[in-house]
N, C-alpha and C. Protein backbone atom coordinates (compact mmCIF):
# COMPACT_ATOMS: atom_id res chain seq x y z
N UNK A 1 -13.89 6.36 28.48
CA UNK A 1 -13.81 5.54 27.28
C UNK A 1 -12.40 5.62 26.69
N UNK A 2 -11.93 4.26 26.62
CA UNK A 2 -10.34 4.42 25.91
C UNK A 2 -10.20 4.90 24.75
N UNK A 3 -11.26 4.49 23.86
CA UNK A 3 -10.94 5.13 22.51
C UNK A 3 -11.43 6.49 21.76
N UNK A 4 -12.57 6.54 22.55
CA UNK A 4 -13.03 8.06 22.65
C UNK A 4 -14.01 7.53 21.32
N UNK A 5 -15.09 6.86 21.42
CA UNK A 5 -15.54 7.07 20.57
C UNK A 5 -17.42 6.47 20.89
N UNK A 6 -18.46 7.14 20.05
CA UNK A 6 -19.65 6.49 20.76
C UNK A 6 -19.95 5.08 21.38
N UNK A 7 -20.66 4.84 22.26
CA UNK A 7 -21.28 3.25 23.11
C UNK A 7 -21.35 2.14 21.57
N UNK A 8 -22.41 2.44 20.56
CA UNK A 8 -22.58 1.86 20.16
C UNK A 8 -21.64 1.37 19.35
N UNK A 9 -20.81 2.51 18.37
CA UNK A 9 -19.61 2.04 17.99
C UNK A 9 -18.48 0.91 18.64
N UNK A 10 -18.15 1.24 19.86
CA UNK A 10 -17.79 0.42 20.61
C UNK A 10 -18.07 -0.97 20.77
N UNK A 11 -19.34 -0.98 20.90
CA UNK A 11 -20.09 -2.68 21.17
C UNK A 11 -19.82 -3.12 19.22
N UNK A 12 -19.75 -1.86 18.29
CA UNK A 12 -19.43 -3.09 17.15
C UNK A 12 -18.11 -3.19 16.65
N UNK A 13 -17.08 -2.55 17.41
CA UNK A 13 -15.66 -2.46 17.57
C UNK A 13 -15.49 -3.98 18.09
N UNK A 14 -15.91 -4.46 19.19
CA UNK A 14 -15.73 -5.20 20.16
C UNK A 14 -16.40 -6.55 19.16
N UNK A 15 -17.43 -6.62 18.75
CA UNK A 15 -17.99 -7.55 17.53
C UNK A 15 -17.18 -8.03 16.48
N UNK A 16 -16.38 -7.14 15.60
CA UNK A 16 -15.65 -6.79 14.82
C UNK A 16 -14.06 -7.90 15.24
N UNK A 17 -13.69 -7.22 16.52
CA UNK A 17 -12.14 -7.98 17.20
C UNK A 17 -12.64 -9.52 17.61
N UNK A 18 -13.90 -9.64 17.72
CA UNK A 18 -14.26 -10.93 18.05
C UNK A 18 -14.08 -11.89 16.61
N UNK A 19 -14.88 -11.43 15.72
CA UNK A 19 -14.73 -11.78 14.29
C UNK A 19 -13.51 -12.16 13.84
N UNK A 20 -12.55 -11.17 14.31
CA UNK A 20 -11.16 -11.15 13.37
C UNK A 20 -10.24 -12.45 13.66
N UNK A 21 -10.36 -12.64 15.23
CA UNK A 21 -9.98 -13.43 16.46
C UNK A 21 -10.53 -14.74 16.01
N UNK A 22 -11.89 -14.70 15.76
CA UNK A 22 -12.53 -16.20 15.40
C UNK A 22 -11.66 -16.63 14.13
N UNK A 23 -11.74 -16.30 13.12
CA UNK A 23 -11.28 -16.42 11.91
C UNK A 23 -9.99 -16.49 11.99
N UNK A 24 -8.89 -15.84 12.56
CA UNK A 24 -7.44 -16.02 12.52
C UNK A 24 -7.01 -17.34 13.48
N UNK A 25 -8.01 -17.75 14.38
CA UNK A 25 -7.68 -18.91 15.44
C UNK A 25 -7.88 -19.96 14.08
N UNK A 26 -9.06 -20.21 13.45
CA UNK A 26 -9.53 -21.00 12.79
C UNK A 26 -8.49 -21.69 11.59
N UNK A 27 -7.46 -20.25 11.16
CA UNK A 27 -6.80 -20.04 10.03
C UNK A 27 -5.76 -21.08 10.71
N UNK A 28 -5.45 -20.91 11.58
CA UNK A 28 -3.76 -20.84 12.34
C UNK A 28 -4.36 -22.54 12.93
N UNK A 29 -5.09 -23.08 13.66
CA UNK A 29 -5.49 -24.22 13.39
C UNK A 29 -5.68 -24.78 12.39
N UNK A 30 -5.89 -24.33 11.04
CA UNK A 30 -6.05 -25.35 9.82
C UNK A 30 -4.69 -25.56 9.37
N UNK A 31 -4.17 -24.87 9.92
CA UNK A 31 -2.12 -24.27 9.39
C UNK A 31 -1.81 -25.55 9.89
N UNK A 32 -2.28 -25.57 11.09
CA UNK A 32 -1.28 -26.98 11.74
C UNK A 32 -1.25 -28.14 11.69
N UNK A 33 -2.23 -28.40 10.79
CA UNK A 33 -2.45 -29.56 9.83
C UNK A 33 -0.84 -29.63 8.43
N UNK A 34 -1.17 -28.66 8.00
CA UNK A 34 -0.18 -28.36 6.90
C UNK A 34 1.17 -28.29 7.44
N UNK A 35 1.87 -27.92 9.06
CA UNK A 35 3.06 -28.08 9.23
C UNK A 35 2.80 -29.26 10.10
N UNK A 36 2.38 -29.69 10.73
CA UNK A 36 2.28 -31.22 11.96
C UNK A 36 1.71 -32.38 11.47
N UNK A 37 1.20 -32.17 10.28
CA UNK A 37 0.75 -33.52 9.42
C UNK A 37 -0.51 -34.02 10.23
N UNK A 38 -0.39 -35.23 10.59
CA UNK A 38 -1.27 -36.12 11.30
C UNK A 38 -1.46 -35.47 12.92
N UNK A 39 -0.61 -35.15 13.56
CA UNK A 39 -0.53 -35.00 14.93
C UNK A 39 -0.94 -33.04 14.93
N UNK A 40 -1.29 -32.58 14.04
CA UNK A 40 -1.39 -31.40 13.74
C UNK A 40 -2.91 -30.99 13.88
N UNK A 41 -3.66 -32.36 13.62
CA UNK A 41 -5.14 -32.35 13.50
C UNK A 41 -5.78 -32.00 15.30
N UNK A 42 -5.01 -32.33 16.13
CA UNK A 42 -5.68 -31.61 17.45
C UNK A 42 -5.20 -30.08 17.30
N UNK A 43 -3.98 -29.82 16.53
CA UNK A 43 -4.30 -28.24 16.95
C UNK A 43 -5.59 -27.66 15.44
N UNK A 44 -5.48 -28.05 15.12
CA UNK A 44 -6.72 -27.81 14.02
C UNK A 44 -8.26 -27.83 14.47
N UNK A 45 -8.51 -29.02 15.38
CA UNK A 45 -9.89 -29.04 16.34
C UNK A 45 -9.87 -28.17 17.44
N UNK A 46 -8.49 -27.91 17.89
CA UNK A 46 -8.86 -26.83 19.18
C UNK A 46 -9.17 -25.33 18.43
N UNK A 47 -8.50 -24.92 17.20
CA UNK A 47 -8.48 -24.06 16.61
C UNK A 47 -9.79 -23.58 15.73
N UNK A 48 -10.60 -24.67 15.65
CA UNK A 48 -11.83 -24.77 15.08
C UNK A 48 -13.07 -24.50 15.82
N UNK A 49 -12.56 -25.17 17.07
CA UNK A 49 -14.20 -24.99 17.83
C UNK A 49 -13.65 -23.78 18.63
N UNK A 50 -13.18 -23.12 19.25
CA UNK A 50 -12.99 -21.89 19.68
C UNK A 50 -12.94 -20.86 18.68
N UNK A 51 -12.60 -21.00 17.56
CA UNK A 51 -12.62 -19.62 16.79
C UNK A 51 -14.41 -19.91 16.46
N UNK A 52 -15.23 -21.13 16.71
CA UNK A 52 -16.24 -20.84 16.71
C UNK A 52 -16.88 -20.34 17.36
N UNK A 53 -16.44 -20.64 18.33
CA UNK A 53 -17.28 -19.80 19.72
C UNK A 53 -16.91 -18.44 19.51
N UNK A 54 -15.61 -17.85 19.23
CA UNK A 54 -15.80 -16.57 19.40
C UNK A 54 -16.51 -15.97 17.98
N UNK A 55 -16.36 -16.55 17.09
CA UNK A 55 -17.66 -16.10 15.78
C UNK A 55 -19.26 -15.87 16.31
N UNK A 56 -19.43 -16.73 17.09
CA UNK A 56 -20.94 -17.23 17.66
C UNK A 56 -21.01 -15.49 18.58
N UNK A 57 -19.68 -15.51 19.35
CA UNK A 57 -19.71 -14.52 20.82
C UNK A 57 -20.05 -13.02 19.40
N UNK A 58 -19.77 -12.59 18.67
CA UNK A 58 -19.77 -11.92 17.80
C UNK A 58 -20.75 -11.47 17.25
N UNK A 59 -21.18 -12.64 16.61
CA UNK A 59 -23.02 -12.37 16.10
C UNK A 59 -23.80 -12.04 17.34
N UNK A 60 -23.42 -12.64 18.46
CA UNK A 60 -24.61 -11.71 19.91
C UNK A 60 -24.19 -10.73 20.03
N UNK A 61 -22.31 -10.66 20.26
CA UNK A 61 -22.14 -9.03 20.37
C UNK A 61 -23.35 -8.02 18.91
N UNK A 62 -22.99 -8.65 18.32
CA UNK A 62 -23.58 -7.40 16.71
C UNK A 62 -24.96 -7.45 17.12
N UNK A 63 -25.50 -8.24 17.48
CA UNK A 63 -26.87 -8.76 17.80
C UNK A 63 -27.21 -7.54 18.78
N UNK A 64 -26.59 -7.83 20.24
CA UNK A 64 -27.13 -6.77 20.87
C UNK A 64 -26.80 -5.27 20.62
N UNK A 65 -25.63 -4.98 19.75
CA UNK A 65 -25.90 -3.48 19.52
C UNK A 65 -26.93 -3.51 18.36
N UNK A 66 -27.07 -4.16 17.58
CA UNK A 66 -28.21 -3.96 16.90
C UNK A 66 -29.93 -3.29 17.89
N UNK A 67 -30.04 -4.33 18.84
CA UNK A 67 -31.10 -4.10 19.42
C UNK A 67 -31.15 -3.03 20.40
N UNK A 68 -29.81 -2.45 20.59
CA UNK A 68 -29.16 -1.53 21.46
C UNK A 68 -29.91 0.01 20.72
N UNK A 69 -29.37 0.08 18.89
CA UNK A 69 -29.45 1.05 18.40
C UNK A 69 -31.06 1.34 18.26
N UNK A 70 -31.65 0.02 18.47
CA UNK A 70 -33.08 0.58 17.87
C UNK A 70 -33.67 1.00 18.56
N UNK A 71 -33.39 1.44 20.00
CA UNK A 71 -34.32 2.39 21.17
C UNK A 71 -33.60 3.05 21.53
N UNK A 72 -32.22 3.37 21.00
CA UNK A 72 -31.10 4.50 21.27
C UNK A 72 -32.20 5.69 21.06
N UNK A 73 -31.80 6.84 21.72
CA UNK A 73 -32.23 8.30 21.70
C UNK A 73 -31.81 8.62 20.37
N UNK A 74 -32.48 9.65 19.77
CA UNK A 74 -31.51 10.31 18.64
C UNK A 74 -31.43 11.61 18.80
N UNK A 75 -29.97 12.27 18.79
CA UNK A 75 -30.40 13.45 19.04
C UNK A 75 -29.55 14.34 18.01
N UNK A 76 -29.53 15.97 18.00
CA UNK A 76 -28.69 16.61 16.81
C UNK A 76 -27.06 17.31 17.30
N UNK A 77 -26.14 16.44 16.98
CA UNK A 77 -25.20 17.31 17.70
C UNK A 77 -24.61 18.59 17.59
N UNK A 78 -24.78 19.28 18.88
CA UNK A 78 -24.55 20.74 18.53
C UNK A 78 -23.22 21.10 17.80
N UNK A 79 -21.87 20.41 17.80
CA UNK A 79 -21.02 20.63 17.37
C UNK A 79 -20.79 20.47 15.56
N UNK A 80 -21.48 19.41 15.03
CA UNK A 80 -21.45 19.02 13.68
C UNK A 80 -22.51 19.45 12.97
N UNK A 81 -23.78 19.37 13.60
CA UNK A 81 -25.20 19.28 13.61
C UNK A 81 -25.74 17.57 12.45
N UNK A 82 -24.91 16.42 12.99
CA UNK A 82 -25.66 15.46 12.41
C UNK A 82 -26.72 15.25 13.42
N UNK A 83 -27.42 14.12 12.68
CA UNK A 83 -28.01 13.24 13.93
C UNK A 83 -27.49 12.27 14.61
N UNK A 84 -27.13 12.20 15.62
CA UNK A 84 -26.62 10.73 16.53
C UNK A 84 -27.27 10.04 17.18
N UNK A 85 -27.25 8.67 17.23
CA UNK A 85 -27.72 7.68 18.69
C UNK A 85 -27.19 8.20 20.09
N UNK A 86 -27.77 7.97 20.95
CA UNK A 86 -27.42 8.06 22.03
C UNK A 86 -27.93 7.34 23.37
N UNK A 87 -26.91 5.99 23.94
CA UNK A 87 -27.09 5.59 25.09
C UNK A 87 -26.96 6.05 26.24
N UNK A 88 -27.81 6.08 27.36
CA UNK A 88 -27.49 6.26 28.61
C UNK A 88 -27.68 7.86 28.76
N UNK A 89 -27.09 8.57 30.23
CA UNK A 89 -27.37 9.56 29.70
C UNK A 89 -25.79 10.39 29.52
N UNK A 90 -24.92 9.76 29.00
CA UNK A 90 -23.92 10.33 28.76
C UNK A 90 -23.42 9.33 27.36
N UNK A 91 -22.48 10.34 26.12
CA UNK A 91 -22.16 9.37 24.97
C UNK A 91 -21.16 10.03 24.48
N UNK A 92 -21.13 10.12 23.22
CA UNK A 92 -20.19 10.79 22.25
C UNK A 92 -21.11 10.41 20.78
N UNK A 93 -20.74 11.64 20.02
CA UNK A 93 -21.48 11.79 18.78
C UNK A 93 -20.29 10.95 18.09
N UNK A 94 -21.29 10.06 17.17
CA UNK A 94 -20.96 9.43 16.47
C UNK A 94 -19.69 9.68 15.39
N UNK A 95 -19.85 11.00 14.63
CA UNK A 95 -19.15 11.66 13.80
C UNK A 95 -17.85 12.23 14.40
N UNK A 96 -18.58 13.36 15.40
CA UNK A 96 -17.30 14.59 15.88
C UNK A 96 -16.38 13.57 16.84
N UNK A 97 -17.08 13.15 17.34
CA UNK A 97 -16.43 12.32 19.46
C UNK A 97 -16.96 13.60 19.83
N UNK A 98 -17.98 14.80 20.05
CA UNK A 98 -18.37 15.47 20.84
C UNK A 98 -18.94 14.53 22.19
N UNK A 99 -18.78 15.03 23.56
CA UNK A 99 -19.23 14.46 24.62
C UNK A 99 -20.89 15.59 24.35
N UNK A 100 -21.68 13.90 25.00
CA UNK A 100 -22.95 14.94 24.84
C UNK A 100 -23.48 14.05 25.81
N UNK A 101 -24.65 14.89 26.65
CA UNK A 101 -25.21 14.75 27.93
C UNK A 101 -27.00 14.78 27.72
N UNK A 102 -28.01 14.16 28.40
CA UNK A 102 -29.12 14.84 28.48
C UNK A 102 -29.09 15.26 29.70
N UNK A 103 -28.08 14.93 30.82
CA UNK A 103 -28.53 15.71 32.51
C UNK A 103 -27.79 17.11 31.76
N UNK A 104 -28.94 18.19 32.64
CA UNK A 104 -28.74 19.34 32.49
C UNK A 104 -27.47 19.89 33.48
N UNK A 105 -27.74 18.93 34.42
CA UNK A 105 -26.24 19.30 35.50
C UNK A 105 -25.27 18.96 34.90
N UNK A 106 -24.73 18.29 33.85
CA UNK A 106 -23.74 17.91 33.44
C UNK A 106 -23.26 18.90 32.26
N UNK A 107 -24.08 19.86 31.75
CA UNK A 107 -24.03 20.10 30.54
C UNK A 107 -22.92 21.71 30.68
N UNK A 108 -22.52 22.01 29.87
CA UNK A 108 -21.52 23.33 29.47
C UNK A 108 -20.35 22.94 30.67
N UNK A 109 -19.35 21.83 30.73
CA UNK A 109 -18.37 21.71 31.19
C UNK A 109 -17.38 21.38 29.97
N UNK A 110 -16.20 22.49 30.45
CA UNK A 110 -15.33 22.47 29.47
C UNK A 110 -14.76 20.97 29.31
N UNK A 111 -13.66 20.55 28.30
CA UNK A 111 -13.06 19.64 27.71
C UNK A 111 -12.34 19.43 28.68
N UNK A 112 -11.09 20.49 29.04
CA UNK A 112 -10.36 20.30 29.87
C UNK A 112 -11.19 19.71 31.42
N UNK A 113 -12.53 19.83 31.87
CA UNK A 113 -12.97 19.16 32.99
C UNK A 113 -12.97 17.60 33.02
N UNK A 114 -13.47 17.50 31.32
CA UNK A 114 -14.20 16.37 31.28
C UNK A 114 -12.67 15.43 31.24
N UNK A 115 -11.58 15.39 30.77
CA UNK A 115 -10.24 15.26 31.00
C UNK A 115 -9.86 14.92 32.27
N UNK A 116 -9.61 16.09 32.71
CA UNK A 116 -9.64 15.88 34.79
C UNK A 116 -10.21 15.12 35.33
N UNK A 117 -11.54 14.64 34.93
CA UNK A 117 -11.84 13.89 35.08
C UNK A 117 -13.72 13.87 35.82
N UNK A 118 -13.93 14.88 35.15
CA UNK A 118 -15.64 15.40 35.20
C UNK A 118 -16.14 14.78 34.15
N UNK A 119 -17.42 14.86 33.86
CA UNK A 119 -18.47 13.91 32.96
C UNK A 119 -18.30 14.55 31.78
N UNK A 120 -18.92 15.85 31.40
CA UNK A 120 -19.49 16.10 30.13
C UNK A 120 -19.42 17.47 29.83
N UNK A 121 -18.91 17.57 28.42
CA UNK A 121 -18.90 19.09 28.22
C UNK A 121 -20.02 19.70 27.23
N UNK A 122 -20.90 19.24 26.91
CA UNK A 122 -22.01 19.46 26.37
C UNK A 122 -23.38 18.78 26.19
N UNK A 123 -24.24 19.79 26.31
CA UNK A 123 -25.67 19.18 26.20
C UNK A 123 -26.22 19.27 24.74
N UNK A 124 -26.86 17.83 24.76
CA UNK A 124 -27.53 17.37 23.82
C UNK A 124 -28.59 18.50 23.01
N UNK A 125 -28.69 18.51 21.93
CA UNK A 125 -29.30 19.63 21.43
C UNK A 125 -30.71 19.11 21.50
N UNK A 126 -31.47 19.15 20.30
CA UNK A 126 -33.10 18.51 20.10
C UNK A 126 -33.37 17.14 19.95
N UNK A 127 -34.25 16.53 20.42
CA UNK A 127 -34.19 15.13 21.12
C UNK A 127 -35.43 15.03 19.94
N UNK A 128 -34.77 13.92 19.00
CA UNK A 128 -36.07 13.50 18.10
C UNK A 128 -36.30 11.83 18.40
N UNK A 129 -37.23 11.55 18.24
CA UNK A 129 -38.36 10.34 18.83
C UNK A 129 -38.01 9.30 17.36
């Protein structure tokens, strides 16, 4: 993970840059009305219906982490002791960026492994429903 930070966060990171993207295309197309006058109005329609689409791509992104979080695992992280979501069977706590695992083979590998380029340096503590 590039940014080091939980799945789900991520998918609303990625929601979020979609948003920003829709809205600044939209902005910067209405602009070109105001410097191109008349002949300004096609960059204003190209600028309009694509920053819609990526508004639209946005609400599904938010959409599916929404539906993502609601059968996420929850579990307690040993490092902070909040509660976190957790996809798949490898994540990062929401709060710390602790790497947390439910495979037991994966679990008590140092930082420096998981770096090098191994999975996970800790197992998930108590798994609540």
């Amino acid at each position: 993970m590039l940014l080091k930070s939980s799945k789900i966060n991520e998918f609303r990171l990625w929601g979020l840059l979609l948003t920003v993207l829709g809205m600044g295309l939209m902005i910067l197309g209405t602009a070109g009305i105001v410097f191109f006058g008349q002949s300004g109005k096609v960059f204003a329609a190209i600028g309009l219906v694509i920053g819609l689409i990526s508004m639209l791509g946005s609400l599904g992104v938010y959409f599916w982490a929404g539906m993502l979080s609601t059968s996420a695992v929850q579990v307690e992280c040993p490092e902070c002791h909040k509660l976190t979501k957790m996809l798949g069977k490898t994540d990062r706590c929401m709060f710390c960026k602790t790497v947390l695992t439910l495979d037991p083979n994966k679990a008590n590998i140092t930082a420096e492994e998981v770096e090098a380029g191994q999975m996970v340096n800790h197992h998930a503590g108590h798994v609540h429903h």
